[in-house]
C-alpha atoms as a PDB file:
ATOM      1  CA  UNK A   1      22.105  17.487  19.288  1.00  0.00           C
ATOM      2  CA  UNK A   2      21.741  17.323  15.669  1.00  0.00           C
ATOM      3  CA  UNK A   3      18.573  17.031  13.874  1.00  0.00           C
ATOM      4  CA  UNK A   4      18.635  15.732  10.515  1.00  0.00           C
ATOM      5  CA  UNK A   5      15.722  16.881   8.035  1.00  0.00           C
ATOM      6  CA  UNK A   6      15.388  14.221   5.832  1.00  0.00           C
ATOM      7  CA  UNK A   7      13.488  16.058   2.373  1.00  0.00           C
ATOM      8  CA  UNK A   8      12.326  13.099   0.253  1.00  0.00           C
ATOM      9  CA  UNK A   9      10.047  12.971  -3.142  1.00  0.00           C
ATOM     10  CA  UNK A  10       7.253   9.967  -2.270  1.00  0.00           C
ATOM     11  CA  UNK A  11       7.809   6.284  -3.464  1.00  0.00           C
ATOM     12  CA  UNK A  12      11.608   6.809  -3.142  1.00  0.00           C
ATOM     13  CA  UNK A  13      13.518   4.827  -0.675  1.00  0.00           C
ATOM     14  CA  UNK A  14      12.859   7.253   2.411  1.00  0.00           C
ATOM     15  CA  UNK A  15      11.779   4.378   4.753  1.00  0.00           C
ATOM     16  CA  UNK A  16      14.364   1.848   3.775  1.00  0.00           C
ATOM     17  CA  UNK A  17      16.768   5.224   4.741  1.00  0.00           C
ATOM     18  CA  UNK A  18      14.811   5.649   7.717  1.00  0.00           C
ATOM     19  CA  UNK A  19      14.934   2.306   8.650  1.00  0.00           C
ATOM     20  CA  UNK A  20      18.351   2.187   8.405  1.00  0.00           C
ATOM     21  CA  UNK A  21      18.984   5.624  10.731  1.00  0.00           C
ATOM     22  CA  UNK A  22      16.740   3.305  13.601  1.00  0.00           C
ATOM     23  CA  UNK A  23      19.936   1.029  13.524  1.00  0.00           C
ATOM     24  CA  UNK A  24      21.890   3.415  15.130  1.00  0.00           C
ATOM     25  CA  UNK A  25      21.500   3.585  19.196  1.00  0.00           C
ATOM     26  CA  UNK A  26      22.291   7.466  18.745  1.00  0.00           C
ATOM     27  CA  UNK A  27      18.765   7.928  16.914  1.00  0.00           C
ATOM     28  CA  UNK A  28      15.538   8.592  17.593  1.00  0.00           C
ATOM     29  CA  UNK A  29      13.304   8.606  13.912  1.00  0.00           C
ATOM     30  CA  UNK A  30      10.338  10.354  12.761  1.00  0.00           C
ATOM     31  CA  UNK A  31       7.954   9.274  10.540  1.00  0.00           C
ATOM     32  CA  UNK A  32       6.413  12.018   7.870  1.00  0.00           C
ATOM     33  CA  UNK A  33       5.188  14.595  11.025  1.00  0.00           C
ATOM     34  CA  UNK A  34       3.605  17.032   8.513  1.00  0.00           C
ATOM     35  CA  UNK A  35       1.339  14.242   6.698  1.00  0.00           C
ATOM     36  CA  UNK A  36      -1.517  15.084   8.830  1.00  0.00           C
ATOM     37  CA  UNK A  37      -1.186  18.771   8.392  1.00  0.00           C
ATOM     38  CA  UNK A  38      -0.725  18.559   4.709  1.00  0.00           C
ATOM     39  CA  UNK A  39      -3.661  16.261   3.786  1.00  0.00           C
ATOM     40  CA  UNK A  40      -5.684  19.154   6.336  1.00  0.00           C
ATOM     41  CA  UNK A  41      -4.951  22.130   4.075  1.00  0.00           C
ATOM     42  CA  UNK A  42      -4.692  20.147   0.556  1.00  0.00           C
ATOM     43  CA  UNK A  43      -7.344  18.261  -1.267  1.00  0.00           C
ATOM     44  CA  UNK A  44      -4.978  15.292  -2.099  1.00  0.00           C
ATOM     45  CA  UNK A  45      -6.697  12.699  -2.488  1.00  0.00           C
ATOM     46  CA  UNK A  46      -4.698   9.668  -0.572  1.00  0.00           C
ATOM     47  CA  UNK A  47      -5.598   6.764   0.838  1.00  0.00           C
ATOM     48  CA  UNK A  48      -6.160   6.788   4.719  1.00  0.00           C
ATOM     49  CA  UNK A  49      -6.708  10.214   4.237  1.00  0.00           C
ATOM     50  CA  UNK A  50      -9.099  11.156   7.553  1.00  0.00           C
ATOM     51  CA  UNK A  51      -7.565   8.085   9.482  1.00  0.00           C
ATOM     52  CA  UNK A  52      -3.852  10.105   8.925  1.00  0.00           C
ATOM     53  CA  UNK A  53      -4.962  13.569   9.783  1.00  0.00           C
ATOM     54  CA  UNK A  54      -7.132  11.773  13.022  1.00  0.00           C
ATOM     55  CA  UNK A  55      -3.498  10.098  14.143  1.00  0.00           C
ATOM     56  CA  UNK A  56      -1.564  13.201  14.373  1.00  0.00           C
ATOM     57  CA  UNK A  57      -0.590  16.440  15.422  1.00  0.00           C
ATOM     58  CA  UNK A  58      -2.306  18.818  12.514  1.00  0.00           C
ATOM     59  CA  UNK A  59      -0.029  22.505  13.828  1.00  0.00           C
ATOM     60  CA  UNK A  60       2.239  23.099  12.159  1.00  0.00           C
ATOM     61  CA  UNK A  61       4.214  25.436  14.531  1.00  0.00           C
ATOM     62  CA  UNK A  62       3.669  22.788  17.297  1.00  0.00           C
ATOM     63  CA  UNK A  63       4.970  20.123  14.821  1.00  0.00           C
ATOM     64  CA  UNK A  64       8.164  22.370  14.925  1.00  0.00           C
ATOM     65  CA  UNK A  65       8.399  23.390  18.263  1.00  0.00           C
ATOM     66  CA  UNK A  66       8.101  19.808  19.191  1.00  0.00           C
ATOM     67  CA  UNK A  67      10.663  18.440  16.774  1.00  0.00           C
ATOM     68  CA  UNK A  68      13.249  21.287  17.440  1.00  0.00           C
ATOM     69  CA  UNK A  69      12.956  20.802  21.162  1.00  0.00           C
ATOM     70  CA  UNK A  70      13.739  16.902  21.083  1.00  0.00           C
ATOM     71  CA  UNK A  71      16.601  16.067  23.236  1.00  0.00           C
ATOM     72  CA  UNK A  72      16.350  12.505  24.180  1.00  0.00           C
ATOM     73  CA  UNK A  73      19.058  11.072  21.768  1.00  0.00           C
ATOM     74  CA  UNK A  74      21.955  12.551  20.201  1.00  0.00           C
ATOM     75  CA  UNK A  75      20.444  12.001  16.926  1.00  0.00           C
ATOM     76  CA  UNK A  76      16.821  12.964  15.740  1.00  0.00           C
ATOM     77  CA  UNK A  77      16.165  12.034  12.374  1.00  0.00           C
ATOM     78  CA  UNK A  78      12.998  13.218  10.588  1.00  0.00           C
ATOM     79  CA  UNK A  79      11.565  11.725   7.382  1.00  0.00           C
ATOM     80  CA  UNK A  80       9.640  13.976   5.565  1.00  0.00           C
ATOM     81  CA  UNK A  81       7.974  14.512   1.997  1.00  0.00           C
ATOM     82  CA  UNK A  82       8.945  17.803   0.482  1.00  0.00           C
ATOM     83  CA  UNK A  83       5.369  18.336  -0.922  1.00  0.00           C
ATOM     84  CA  UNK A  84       4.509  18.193   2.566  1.00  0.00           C
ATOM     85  CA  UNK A  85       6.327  21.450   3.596  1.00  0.00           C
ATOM     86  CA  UNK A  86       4.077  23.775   2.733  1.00  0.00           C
ATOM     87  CA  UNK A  87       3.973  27.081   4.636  1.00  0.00           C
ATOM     88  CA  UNK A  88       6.482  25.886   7.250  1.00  0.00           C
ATOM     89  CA  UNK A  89       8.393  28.662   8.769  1.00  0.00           C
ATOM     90  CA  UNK A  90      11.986  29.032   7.642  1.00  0.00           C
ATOM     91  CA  UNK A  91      13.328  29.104  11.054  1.00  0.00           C
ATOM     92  CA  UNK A  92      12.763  24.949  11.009  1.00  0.00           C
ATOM     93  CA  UNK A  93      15.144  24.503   7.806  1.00  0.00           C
ATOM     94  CA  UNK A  94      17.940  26.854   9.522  1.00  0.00           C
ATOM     95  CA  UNK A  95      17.252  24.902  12.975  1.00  0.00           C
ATOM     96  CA  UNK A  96      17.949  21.372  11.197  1.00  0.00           C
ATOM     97  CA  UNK A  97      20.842  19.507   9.014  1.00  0.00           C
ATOM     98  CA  UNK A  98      18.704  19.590   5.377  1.00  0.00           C
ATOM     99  CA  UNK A  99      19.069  16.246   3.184  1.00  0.00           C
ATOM    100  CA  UNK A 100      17.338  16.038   0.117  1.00  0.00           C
ATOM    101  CA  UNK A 101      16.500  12.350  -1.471  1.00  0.00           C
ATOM    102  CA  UNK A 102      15.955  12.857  -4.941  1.00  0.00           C
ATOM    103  CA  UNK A 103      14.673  10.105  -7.549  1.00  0.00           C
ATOM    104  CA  UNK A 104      14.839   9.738 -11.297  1.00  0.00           C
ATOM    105  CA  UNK A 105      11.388  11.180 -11.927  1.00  0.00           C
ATOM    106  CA  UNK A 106      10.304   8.675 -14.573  1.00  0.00           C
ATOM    107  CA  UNK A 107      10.722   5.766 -11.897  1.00  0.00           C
ATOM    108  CA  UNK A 108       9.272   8.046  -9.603  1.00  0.00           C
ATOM    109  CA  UNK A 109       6.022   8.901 -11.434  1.00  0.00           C
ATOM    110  CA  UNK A 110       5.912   5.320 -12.339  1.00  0.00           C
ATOM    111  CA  UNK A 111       5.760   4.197  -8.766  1.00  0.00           C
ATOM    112  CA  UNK A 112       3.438   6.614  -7.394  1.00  0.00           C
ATOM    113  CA  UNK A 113       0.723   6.382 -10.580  1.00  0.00           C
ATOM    114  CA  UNK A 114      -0.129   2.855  -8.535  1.00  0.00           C
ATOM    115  CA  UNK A 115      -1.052   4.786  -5.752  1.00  0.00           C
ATOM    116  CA  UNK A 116      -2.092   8.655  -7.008  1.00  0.00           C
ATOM    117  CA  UNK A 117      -3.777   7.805 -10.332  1.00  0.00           C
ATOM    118  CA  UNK A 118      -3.297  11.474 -11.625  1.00  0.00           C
ATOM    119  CA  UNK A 119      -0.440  12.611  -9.614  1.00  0.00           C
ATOM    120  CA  UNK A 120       0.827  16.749 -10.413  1.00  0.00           C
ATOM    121  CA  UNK A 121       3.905  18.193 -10.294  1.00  0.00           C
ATOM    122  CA  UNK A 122       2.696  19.015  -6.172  1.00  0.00           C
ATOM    123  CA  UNK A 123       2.411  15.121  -5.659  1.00  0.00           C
ATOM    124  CA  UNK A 124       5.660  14.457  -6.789  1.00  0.00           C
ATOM    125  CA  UNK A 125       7.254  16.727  -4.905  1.00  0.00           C
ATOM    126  CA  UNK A 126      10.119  17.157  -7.428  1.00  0.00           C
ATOM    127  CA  UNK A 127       9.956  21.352  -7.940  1.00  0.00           C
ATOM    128  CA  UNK A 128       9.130  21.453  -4.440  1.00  0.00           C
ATOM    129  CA  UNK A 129      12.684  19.695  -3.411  1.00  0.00           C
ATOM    130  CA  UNK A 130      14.247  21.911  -5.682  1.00  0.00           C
ATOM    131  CA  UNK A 131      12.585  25.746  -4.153  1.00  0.00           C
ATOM    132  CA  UNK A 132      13.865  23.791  -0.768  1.00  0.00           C
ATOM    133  CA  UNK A 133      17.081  22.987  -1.546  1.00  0.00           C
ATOM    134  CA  UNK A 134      17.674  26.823  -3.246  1.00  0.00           C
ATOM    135  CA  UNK A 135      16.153  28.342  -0.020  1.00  0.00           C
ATOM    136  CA  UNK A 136      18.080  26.767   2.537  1.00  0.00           C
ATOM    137  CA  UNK A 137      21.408  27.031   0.315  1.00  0.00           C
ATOM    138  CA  UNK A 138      20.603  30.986   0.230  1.00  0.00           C
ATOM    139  CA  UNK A 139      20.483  30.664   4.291  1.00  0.00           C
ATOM    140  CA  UNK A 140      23.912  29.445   4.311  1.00  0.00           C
ATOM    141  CA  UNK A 141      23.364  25.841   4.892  1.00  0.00           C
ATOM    142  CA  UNK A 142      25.454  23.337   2.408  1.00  0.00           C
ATOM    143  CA  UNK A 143      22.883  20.646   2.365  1.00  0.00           C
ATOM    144  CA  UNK A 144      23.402  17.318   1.273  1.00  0.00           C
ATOM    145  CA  UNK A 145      22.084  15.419  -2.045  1.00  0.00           C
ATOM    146  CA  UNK A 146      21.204  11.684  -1.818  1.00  0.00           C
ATOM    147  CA  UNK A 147      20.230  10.223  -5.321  1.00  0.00           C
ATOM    148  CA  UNK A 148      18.430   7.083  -4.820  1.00  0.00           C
ATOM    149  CA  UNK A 149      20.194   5.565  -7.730  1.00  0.00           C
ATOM    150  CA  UNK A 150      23.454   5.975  -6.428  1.00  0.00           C
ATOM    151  CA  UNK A 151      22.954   4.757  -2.579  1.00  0.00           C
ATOM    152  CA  UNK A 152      21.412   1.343  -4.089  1.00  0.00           C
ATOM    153  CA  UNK A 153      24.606   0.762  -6.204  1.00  0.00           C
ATOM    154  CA  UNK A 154      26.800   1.195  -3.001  1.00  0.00           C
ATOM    155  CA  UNK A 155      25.328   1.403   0.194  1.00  0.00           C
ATOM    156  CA  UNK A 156      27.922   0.882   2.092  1.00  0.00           C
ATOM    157  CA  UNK A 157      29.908   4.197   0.415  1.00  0.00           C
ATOM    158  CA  UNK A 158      27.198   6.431  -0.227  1.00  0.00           C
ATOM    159  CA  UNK A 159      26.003   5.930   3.247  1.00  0.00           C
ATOM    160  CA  UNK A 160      29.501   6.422   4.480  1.00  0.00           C
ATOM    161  CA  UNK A 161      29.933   9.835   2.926  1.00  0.00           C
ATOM    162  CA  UNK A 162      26.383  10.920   4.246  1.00  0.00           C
ATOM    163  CA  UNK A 163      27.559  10.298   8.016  1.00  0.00           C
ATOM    164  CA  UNK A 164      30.872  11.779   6.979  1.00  0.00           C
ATOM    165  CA  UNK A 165      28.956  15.060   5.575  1.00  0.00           C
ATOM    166  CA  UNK A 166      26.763  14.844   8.887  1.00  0.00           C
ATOM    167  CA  UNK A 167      29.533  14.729  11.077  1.00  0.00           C
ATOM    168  CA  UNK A 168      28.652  11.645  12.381  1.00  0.00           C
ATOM    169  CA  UNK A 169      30.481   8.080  12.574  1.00  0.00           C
ATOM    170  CA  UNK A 170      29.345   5.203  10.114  1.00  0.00           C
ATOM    171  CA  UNK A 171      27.850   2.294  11.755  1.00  0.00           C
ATOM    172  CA  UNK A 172      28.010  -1.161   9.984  1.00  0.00           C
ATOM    173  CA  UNK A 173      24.386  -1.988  11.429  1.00  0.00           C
ATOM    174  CA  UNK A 174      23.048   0.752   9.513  1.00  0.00           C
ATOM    175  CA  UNK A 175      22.902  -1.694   6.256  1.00  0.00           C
ATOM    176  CA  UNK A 176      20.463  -4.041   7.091  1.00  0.00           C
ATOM    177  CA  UNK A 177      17.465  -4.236   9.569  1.00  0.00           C
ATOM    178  CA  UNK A 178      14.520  -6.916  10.395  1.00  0.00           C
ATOM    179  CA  UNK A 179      11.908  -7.290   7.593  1.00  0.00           C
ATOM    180  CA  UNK A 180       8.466  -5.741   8.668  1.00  0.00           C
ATOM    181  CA  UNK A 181       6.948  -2.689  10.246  1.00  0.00           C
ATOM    182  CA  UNK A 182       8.570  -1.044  12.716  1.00  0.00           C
ATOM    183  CA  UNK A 183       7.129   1.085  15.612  1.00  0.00           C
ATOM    184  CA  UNK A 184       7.732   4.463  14.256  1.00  0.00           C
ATOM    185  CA  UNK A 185       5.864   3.476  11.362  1.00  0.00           C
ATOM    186  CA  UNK A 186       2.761   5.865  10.652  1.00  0.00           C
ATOM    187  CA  UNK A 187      -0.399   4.487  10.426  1.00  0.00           C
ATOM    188  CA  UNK A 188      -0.421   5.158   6.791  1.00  0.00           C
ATOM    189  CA  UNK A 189       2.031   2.036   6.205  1.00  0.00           C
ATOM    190  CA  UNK A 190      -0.408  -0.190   5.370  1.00  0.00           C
ATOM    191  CA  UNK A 191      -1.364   1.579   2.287  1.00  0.00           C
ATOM    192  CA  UNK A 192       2.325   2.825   1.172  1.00  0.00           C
ATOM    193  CA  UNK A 193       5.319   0.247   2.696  1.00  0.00           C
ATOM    194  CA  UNK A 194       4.268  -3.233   1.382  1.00  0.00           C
ATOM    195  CA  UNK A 195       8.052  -3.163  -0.414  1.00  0.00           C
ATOM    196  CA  UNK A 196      10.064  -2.280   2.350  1.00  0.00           C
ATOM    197  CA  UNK A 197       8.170  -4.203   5.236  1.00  0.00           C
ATOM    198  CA  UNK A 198       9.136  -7.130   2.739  1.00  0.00           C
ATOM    199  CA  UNK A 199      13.285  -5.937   2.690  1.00  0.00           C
ATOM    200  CA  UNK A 200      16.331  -6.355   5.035  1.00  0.00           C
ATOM    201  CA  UNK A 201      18.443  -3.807   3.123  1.00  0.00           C
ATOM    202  CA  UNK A 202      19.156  -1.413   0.547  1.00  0.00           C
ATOM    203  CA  UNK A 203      17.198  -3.644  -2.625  1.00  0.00           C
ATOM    204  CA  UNK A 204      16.647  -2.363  -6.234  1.00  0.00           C
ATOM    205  CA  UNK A 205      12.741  -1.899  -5.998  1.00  0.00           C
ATOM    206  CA  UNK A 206      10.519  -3.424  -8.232  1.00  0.00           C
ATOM    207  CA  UNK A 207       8.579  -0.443  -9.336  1.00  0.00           C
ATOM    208  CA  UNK A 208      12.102   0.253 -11.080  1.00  0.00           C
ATOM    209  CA  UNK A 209      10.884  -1.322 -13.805  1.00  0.00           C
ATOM    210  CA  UNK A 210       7.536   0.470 -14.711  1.00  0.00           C
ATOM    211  CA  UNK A 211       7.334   1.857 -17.592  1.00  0.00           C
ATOM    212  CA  UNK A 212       6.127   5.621 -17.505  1.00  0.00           C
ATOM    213  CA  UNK A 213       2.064   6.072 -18.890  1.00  0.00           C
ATOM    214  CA  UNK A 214       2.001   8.344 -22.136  1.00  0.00           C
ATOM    215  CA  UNK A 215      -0.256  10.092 -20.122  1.00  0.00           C
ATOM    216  CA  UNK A 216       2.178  11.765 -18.108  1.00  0.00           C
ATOM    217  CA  UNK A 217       5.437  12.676 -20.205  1.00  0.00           C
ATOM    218  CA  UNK A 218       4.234  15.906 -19.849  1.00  0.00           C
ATOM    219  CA  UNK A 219       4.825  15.501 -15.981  1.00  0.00           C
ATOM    220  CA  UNK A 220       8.131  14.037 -16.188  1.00  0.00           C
ATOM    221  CA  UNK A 221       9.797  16.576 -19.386  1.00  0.00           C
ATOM    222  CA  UNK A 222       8.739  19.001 -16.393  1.00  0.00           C
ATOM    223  CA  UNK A 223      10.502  17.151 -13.642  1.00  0.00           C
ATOM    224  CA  UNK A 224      13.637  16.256 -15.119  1.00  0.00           C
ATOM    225  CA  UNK A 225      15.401  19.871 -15.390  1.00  0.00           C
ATOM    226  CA  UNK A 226      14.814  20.053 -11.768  1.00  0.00           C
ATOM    227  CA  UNK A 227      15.702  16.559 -10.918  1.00  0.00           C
ATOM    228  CA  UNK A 228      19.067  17.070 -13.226  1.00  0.00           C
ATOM    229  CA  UNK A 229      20.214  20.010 -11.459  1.00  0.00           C
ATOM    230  CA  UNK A 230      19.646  18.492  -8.260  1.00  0.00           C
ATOM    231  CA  UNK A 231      21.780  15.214  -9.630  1.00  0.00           C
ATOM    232  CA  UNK A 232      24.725  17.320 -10.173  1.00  0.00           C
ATOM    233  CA  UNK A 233      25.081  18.329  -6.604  1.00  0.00           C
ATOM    234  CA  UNK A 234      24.440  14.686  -5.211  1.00  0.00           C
ATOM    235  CA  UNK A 235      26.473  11.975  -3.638  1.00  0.00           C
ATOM    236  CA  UNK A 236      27.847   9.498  -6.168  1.00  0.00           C
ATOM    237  CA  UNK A 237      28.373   5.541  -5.607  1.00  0.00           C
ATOM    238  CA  UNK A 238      32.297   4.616  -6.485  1.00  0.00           C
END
């Protein structure tokens, strides 16, 4: 059984990955478990906000136990937000396969802005990834590095050395899937996946192209050490 923890910053291309993982008749997907729990104990400010935490399980050690003690596919992969993983106890991260998702932060804090008018370093999740990544290498694990950037200019390779890394075969179908919502879909997808409801694929997304607010180069000089670092270690399109 292999569980793969899937450690994303927001308004990166988690549910276009996630999506693509539901291609594969091995796997069973999870969408964002911990949302509920972290909106609970933070006062983010996000849309939905009592409608998520009413939808879901809010413990976080049942949130665990009930993800590590899935056994219905070969395959159970989890989506999560790394500025959700607050608190959660380490024996989850040495239970799982960890995969961080990283984004260039200036696209990042670009994207979310539209969504989290003052978003912090917490909301982007960035220094958060990075304290994950550090913690679960110290454990032993090797995890794996996805940069956004790279799996949109080749899919079909960065993908393949992901499933290679895994330990699991490549499957063609995992490119492509039906535009709209699927069923595993939280009930927060209304407010967040307008872009990839819209998508077949692995696209370029449009909020590629916003330009960062002078507001918040602050935010993003802070980000990008972190966000380099992390780059060094990731999967690269050939």
């Amino acid at each position: 059984m292999l569980h793969i923890n899937l450690i994303s910053s927001p308004r990166n291309i988690s549910t276009a990955l996630m999506y693509s993982f539901a291609q594969r008749k091995d796997t069973k997907v999870v969408d964002e478990p911990f949302y509920g729990y972290y909106l609970k104990i933070s006062p983010a400010k996000h849309p939905g906000r009592e409608e998520v935490i009413e939808s879901m399980e809010t413990n976080p050690a049942q949130i665990v136990e009930d993800l590590l003690l899935f056994n219905n596919r070969p395959v159970l992969f989890i989506k999560n937000m790394a500025h959700h993983l607050i608190g959660i106890e380490e024996r989850f991260f040495t239970s799982v396969t960890n995969v961080f998702l990283i984004r260039n932060p200036e696209q990042l804090i670009s994207s979310l802005v539209r969504v989290v008018p003052e978003p912090t370093m917490t909301d982007i999740g960035v220094a958060k990834q990075y304290e994950l990544y550090n913690q679960v290498t110290k454990s032993g694990q090797r995890p794996v590095v996805l940069d956004s950037g790279e799996l949109l200019k080749n899919p079909d390779g960065v993908l393949n050395g992901l499933c290679r890394r895994l330990g699991i075969s490549f499957e063609r179908a995992m490119l492509s899937w039906k535009p709209g919502p699927r069923p595993e879909d939280g009930v927060w997808a209304k407010y967040w996946y307008q872009n990839v409801h819209k998508s077949s694929g692995f696209e370029p997304q449009a909020t590629s192209t916003h330009e960062l607010p002078e507001r918040l180069a602050t935010l993003y000089e802070e980000a990008l050490p972190f966000y380099r670092e992390m780059f060094e270690k990731a999967l690269k399109a050939e």
